[in-house]
Each structure stands twice: as C-alpha cells, then as structure tokens.
Protein backbone atom coordinates (compact mmCIF):
# COMPACT_ATOMS: atom_id res chain seq x y z
CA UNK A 1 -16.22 -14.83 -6.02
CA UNK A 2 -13.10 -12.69 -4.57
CA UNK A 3 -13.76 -9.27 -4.05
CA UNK A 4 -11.08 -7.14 -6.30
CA UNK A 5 -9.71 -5.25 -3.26
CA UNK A 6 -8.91 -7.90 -1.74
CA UNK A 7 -7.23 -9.54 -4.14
CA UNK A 8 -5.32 -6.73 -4.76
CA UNK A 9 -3.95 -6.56 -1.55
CA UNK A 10 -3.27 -10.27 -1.77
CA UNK A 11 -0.85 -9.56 -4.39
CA UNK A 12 0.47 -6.63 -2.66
CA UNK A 13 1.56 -8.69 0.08
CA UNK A 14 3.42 -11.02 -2.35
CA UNK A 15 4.92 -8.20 -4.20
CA UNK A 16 6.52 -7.02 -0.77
CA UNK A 17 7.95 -9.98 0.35
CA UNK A 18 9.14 -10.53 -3.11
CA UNK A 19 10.68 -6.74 -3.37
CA UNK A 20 12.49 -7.28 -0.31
CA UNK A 21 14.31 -10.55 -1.20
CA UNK A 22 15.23 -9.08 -4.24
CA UNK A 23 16.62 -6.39 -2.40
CA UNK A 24 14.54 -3.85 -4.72
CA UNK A 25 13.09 -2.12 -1.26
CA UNK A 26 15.37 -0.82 1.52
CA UNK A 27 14.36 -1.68 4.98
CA UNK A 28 10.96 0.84 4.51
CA UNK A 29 10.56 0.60 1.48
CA UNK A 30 6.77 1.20 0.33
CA UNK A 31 4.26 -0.14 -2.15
CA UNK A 32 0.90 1.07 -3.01
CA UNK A 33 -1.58 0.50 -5.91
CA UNK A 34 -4.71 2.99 -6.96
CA UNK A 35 -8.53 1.62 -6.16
CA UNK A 36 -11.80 2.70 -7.37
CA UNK A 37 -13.77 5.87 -6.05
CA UNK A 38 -9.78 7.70 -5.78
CA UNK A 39 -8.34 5.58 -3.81
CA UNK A 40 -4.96 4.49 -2.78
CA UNK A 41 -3.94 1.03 -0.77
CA UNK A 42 -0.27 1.38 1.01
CA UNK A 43 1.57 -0.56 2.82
CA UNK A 44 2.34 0.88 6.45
CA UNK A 45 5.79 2.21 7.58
CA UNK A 46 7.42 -1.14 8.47
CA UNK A 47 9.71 -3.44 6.34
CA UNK A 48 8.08 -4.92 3.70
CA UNK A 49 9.03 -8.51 4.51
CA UNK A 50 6.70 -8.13 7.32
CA UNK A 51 3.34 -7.03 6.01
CA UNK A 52 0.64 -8.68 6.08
CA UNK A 53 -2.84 -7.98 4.48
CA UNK A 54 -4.64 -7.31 7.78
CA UNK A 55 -1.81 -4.05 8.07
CA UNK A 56 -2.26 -2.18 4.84
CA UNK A 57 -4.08 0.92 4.59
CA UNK A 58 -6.57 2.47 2.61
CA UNK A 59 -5.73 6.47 1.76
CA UNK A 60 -8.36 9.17 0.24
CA UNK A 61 -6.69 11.63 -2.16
CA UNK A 62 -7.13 14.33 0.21
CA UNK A 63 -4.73 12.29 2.56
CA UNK A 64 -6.89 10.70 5.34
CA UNK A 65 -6.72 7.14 6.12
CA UNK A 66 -9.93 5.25 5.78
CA UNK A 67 -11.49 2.49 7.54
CA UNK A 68 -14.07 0.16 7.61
CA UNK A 69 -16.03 2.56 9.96
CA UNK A 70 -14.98 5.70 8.64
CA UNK A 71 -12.20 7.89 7.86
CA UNK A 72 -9.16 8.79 10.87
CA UNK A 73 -8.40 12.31 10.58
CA UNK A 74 -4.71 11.82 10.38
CA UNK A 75 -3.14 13.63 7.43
CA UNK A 76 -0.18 12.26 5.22
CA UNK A 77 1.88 14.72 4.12
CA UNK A 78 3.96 14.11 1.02
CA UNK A 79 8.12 13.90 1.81
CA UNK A 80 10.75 14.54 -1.02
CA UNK A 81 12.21 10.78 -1.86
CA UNK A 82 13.57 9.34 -4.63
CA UNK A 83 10.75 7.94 -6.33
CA UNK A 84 10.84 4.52 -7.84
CA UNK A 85 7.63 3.54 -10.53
CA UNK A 86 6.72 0.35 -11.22
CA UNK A 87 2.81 -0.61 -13.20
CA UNK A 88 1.65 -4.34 -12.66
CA UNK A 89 -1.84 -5.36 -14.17
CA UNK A 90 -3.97 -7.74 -11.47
C-alpha cells in the first residue's frame, strides 16, 4: 500500500513540472499542499521544473522545517506576494 504523503508529493512533483510548461509558475514559482497533524509540504526555492520528491519540504505551522529526525530551527517568515489559489483533491 502507498503511504498518503508520499503520494502526495508524487503528485506535487507532477503538478510542478506541469505548472511550469504551462507557464502558470514564473521561474520560483511555489506549490504546497496541507498534511495531517498541521502540516504543510512545499516545494523549495528553485524552479519548479526541477523538483524532485527527494527536495520538498515538510513545514510546522509555527514555521520550522521538519525532518525525518527532527525539526531544523530555521524560521520562514511570510513575504507579501501576489497570491495565486488553486484546491486539487488526491
């Protein structure tokens, strides 16, 4: 059986490379979808063509990055952007 996150981040992957042939996503453009236990998977600062599923990154609500091992201490601090929404159902 396929664990959910990892599917997820399967599709992710897809949508990114998919985004950026459209054009939809300029060259850092971003995509990220909500997990269980308030959690957020992004995609790392890098053009989305290029990510794979080994670089995205798992996010805590109060801004740290997890890992496997534990959590990095490195805060992400929100930036005014034009925001772009966009809801797909895995």
């Amino acid at each position: 059986m396929v664990d959910p996150v990892e599917a997820i981040k399967e599709k992710m992957v897809m949508a990114c490379k998919v985004l950026q042939n459209q054009g939809a996503l300029d060259g850092y453009g971003h995509v990220s979808a909500r997990l269980p236990n308030k959690q957020i998977l992004s995609t790392p600062h890098r053009p989305p063509g290029k990510v794979a599923v080994r670089d995205l990154i798992i996010i805590g609500m109060d801004g740290k990055k997890s890992t496997p091992t534990g959590v990095f201490s490195t805060i992400i601090s929100p930036r005014s952007s034009t925001e772009v929404r966009a809801e797909f159902n895995v």
